[in-house]
PDB file of N, CA and C in Angstrom:
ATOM      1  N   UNK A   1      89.696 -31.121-187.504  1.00  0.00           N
ATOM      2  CA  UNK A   1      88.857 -31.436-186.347  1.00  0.00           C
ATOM      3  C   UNK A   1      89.268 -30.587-185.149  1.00  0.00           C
ATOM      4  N   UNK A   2      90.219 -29.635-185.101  1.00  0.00           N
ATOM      5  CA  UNK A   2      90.782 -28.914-184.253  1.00  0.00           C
ATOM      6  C   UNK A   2      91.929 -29.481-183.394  1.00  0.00           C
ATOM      7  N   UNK A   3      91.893 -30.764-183.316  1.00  0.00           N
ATOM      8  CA  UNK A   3      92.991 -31.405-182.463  1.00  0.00           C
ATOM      9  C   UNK A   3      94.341 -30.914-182.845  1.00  0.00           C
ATOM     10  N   UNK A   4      95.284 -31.612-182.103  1.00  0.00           N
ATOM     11  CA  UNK A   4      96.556 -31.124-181.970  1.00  0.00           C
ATOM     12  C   UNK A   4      97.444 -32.612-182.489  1.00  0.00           C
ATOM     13  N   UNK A   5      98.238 -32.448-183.676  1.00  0.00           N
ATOM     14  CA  UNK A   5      98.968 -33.783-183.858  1.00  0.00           C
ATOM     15  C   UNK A   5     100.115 -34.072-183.277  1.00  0.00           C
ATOM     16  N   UNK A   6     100.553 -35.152-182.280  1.00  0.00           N
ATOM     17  CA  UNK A   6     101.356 -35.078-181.481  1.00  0.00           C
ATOM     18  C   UNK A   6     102.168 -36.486-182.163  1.00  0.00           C
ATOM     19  N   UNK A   7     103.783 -35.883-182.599  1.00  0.00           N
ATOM     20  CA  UNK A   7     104.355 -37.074-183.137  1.00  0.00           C
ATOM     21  C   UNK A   7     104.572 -38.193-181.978  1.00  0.00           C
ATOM     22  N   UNK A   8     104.289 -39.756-182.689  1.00  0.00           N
ATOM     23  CA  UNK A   8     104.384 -40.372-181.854  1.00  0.00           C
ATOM     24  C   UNK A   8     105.756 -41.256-180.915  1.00  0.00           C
ATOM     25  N   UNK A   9     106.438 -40.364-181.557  1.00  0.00           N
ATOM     26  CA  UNK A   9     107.958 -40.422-180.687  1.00  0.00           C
ATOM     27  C   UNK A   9     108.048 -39.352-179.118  1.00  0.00           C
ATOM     28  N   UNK A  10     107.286 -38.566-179.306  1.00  0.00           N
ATOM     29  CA  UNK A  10     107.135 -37.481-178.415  1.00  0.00           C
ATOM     30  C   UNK A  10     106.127 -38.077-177.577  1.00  0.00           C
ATOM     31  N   UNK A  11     105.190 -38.616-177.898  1.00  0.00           N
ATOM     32  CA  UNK A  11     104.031 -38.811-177.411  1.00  0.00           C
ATOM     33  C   UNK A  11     104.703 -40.658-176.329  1.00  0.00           C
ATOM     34  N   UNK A  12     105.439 -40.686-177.158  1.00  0.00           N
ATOM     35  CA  UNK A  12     105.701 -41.954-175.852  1.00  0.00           C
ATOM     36  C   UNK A  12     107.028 -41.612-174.844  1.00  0.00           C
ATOM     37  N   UNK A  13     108.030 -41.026-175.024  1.00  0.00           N
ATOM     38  CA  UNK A  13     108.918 -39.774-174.116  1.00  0.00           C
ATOM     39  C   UNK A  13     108.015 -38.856-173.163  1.00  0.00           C
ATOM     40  N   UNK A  14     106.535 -38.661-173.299  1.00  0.00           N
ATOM     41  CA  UNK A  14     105.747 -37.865-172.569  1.00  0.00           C
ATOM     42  C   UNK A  14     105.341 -38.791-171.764  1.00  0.00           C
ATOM     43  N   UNK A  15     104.939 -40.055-172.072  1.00  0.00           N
ATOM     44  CA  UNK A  15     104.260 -40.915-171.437  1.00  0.00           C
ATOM     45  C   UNK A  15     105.493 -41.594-170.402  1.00  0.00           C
ATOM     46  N   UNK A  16     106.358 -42.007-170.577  1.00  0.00           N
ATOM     47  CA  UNK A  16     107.852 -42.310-169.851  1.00  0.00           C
ATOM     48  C   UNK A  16     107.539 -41.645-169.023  1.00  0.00           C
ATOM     49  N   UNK A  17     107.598 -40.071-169.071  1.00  0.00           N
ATOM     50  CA  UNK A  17     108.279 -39.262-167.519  1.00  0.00           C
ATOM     51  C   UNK A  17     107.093 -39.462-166.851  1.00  0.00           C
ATOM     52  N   UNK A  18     105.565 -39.259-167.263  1.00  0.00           N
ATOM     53  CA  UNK A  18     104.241 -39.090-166.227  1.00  0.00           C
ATOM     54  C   UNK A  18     103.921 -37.733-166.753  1.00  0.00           C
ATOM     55  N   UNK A  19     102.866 -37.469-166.310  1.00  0.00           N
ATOM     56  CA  UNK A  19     102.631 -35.848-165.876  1.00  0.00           C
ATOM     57  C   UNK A  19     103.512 -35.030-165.038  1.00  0.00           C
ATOM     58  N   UNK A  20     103.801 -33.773-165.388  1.00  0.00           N
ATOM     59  CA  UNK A  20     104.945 -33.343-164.242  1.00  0.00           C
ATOM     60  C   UNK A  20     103.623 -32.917-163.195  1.00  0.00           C
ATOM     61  N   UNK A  21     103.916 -33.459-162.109  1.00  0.00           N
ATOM     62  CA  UNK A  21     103.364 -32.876-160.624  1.00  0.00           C
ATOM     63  C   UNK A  21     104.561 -31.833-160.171  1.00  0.00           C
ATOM     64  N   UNK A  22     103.659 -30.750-159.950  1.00  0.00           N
ATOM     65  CA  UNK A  22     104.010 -29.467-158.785  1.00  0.00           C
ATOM     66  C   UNK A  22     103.802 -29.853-157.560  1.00  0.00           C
ATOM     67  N   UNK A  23     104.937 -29.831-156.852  1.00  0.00           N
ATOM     68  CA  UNK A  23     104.550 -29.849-155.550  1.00  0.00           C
ATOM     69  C   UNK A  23     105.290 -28.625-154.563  1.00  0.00           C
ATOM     70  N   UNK A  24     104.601 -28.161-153.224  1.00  0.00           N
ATOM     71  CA  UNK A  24     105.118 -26.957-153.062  1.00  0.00           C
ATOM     72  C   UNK A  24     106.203 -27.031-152.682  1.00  0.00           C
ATOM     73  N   UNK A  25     106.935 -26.133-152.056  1.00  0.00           N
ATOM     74  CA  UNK A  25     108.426 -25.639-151.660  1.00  0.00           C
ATOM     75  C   UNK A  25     108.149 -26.654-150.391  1.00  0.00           C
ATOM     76  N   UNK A  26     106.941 -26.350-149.172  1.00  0.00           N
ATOM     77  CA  UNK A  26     106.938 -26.920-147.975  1.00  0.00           C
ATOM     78  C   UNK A  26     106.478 -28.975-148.288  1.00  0.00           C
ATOM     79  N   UNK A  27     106.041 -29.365-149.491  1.00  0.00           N
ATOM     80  CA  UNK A  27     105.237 -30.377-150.099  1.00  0.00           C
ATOM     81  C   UNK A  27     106.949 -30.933-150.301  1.00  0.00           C
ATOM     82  N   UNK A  28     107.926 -30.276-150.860  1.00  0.00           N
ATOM     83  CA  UNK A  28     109.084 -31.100-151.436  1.00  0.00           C
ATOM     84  C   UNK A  28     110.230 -30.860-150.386  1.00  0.00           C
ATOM     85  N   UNK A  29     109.583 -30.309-149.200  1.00  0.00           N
ATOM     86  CA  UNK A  29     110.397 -30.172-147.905  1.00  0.00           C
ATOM     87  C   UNK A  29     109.691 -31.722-147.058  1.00  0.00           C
ATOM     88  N   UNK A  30     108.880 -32.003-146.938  1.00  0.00           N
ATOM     89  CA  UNK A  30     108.151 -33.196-146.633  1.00  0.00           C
ATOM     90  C   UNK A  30     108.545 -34.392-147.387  1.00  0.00           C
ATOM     91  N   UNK A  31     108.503 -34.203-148.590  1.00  0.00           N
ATOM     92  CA  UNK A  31     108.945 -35.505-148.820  1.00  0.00           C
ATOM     93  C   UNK A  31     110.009 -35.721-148.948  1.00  0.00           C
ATOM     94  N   UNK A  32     111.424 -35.205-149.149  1.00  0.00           N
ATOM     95  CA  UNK A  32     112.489 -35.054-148.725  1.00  0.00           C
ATOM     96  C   UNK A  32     112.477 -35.170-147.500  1.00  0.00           C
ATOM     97  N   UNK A  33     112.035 -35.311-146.224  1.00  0.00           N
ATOM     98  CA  UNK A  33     111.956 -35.841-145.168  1.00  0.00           C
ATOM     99  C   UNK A  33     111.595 -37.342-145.423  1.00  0.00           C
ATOM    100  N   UNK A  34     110.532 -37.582-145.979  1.00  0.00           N
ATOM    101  CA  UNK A  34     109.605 -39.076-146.397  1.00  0.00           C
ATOM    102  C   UNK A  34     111.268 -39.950-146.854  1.00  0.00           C
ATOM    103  N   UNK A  35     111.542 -39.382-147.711  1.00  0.00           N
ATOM    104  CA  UNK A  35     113.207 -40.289-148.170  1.00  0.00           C
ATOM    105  C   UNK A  35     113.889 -40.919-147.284  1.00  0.00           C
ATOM    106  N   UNK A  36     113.931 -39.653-146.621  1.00  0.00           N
ATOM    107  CA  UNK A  36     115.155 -40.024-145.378  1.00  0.00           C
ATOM    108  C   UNK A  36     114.566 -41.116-144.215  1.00  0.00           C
ATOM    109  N   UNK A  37     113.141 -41.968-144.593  1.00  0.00           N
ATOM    110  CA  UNK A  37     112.112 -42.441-143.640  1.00  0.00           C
ATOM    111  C   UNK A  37     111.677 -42.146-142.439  1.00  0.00           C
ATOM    112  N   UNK A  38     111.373 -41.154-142.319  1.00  0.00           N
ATOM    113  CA  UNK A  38     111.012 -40.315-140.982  1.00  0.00           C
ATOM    114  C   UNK A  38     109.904 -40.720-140.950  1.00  0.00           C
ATOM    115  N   UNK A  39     108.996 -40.725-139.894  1.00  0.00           N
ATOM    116  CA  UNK A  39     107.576 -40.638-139.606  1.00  0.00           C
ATOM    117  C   UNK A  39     106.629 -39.610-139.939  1.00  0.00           C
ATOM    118  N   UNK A  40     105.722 -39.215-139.638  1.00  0.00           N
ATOM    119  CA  UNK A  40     104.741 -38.087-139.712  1.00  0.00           C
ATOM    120  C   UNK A  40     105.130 -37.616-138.351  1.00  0.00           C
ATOM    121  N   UNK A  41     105.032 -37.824-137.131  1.00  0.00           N
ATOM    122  CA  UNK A  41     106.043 -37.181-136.136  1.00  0.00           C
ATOM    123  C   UNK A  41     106.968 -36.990-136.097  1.00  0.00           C
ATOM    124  N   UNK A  42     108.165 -37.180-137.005  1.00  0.00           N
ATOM    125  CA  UNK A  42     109.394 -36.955-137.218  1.00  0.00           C
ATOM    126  C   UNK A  42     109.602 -35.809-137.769  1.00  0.00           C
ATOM    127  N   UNK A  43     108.524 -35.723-138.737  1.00  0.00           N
ATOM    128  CA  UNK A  43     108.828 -34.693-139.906  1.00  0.00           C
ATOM    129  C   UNK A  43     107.773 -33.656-139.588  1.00  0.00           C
ATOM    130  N   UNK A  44     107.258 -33.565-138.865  1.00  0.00           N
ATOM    131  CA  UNK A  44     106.525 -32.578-137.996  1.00  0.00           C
ATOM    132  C   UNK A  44     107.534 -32.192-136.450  1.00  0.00           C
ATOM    133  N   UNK A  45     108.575 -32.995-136.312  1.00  0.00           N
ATOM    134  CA  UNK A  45     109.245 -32.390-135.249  1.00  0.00           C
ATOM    135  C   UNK A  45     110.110 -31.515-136.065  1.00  0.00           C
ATOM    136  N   UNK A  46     110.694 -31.896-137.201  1.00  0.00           N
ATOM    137  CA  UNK A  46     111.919 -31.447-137.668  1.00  0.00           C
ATOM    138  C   UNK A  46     111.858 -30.280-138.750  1.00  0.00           C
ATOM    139  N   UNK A  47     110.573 -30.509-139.128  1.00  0.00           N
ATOM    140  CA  UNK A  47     110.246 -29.440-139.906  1.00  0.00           C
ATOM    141  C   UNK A  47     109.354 -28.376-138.793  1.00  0.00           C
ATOM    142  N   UNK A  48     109.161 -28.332-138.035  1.00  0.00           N
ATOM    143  CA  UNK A  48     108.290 -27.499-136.821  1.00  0.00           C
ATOM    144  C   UNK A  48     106.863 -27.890-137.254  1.00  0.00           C
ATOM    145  N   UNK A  49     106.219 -28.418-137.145  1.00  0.00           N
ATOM    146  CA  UNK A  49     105.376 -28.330-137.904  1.00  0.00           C
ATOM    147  C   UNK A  49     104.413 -29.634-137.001  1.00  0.00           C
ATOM    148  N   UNK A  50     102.902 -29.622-136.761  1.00  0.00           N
ATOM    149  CA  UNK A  50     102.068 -30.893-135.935  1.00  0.00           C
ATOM    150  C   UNK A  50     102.558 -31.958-136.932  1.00  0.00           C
ATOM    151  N   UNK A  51     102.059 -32.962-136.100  1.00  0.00           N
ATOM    152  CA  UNK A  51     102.329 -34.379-136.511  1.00  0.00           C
ATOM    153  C   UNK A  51     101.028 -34.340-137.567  1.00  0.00           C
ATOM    154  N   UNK A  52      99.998 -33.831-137.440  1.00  0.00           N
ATOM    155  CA  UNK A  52      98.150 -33.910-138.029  1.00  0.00           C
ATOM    156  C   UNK A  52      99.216 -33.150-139.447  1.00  0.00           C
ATOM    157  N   UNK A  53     100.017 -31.866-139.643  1.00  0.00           N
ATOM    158  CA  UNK A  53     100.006 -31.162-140.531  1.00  0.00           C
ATOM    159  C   UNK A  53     100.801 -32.215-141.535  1.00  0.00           C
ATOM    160  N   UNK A  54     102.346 -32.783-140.938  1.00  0.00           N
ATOM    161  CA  UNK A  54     102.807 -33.351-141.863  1.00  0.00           C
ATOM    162  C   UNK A  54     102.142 -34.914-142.333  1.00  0.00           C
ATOM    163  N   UNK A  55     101.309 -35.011-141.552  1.00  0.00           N
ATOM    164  CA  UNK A  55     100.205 -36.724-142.126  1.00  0.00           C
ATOM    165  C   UNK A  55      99.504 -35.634-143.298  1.00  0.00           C
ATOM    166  N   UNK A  56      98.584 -34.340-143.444  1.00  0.00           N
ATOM    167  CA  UNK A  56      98.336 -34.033-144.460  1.00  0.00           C
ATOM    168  C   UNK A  56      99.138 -33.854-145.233  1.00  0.00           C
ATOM    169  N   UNK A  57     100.341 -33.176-145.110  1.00  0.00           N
ATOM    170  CA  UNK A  57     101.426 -32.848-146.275  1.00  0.00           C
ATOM    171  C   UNK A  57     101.770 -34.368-147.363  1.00  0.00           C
ATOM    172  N   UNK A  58     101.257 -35.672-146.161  1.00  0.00           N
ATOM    173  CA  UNK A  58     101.977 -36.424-146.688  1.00  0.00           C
ATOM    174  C   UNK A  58     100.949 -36.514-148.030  1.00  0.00           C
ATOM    175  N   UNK A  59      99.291 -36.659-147.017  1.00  0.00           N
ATOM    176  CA  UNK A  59      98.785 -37.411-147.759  1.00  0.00           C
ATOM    177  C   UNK A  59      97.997 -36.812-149.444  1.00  0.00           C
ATOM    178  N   UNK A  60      98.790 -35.328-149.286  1.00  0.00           N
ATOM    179  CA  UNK A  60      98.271 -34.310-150.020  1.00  0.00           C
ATOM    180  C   UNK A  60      99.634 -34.651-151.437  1.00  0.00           C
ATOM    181  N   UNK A  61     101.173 -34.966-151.056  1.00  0.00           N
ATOM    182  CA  UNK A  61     102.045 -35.397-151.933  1.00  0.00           C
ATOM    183  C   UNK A  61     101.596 -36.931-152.654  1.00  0.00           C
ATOM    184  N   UNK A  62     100.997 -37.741-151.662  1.00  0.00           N
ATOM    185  CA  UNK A  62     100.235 -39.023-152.122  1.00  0.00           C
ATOM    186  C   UNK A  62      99.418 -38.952-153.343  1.00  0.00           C
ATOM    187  N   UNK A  63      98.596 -38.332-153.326  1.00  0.00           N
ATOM    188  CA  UNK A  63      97.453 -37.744-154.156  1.00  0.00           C
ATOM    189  C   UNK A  63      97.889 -37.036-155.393  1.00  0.00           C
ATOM    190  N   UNK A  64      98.681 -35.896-155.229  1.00  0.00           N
ATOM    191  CA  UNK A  64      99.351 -35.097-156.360  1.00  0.00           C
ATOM    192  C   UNK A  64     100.154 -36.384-157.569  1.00  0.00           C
ATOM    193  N   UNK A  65     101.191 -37.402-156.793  1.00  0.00           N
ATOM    194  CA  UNK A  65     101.930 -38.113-157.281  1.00  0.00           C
ATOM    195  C   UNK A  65     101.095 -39.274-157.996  1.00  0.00           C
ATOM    196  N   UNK A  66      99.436 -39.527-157.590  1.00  0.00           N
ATOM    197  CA  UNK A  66      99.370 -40.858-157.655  1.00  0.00           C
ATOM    198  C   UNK A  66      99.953 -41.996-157.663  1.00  0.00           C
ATOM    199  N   UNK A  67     100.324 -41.422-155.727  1.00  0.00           N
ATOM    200  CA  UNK A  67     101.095 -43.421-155.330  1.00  0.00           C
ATOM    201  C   UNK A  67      99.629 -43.355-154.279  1.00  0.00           C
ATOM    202  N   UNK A  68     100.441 -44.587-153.964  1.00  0.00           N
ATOM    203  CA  UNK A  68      99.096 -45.355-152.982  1.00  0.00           C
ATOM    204  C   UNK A  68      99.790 -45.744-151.510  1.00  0.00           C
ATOM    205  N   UNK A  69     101.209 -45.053-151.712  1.00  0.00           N
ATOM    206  CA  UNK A  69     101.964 -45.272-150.134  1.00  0.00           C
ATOM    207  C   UNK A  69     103.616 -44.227-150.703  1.00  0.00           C
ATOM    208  N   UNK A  70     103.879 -44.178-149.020  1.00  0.00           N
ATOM    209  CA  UNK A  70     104.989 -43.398-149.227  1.00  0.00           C
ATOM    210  C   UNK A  70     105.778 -44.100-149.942  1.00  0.00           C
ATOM    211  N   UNK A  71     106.298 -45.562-149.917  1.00  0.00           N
ATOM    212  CA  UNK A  71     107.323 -45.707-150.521  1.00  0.00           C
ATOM    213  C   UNK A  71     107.745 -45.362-151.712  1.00  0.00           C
ATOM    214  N   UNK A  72     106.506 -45.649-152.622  1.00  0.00           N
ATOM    215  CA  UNK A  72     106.137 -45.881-154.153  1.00  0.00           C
ATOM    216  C   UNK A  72     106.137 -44.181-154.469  1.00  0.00           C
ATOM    217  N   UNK A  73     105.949 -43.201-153.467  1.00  0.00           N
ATOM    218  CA  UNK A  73     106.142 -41.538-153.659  1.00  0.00           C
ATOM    219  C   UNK A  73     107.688 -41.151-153.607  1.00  0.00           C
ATOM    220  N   UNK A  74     108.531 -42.001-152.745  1.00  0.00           N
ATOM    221  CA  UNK A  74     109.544 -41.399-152.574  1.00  0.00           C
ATOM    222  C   UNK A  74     110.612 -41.987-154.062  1.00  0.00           C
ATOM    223  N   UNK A  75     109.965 -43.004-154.458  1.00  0.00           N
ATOM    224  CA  UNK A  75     110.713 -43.616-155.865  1.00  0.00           C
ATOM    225  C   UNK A  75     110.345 -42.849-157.042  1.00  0.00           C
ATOM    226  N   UNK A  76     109.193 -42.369-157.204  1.00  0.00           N
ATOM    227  CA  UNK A  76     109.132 -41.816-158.214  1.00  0.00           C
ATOM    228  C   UNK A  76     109.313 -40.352-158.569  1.00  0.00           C
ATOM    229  N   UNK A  77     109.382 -40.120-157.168  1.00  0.00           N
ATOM    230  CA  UNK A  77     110.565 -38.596-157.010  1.00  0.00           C
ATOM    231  C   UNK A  77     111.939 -38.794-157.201  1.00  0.00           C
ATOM    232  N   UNK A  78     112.398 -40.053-156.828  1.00  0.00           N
ATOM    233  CA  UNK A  78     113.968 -40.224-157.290  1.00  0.00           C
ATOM    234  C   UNK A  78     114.052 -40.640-158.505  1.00  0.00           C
ATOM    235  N   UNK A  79     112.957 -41.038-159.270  1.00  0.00           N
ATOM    236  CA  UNK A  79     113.092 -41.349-160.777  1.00  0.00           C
ATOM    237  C   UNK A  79     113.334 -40.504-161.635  1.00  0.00           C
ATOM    238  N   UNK A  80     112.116 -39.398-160.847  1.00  0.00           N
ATOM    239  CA  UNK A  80     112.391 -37.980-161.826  1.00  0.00           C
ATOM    240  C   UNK A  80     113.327 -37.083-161.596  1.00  0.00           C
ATOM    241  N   UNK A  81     114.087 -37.068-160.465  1.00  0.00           N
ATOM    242  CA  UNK A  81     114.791 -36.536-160.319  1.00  0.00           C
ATOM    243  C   UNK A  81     114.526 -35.206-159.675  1.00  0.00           C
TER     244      UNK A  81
END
């Protein structure tokens, strides 16, 4: 049928970690700020950067990760390591 057979020991070790999300160099400079609980003005002071840019950075790592808030983003970056 063309498919691909994926043993199902692998196939649940794939499912464990998630999808790997890419996030950029400046995306994992942000949320590495998000950890440390900074604000969106915080992390737009400290990274140089508007307060408008790092609320997108945030809400652009939100989205990539599928969380639904920072907290639940900054855990599953420390999950994966």
């Amino acid at each position: 049928a063309g498919r691909r057979l994926l043993p199902a020991a692998v196939a649940a070790r794939l499912k464990e970690h998630g999808a790997r999300v890419v996030l950029t160099p400046r995306e994992r400079e942000v949320l590495g700020a998000l950890a440390t609980g900074l604000s969106n003005r915080e992390i737009g002071r400290s990274l140089g950067m508007s307060e408008a840019t790092a609320r997108t950075h945030v809400q652009i790592i939100l989205a990539k990760m599928g969380c639904h808030d920072r907290t639940s983003a900054v855990a599953q970056a420390m999950k994966r390591g």
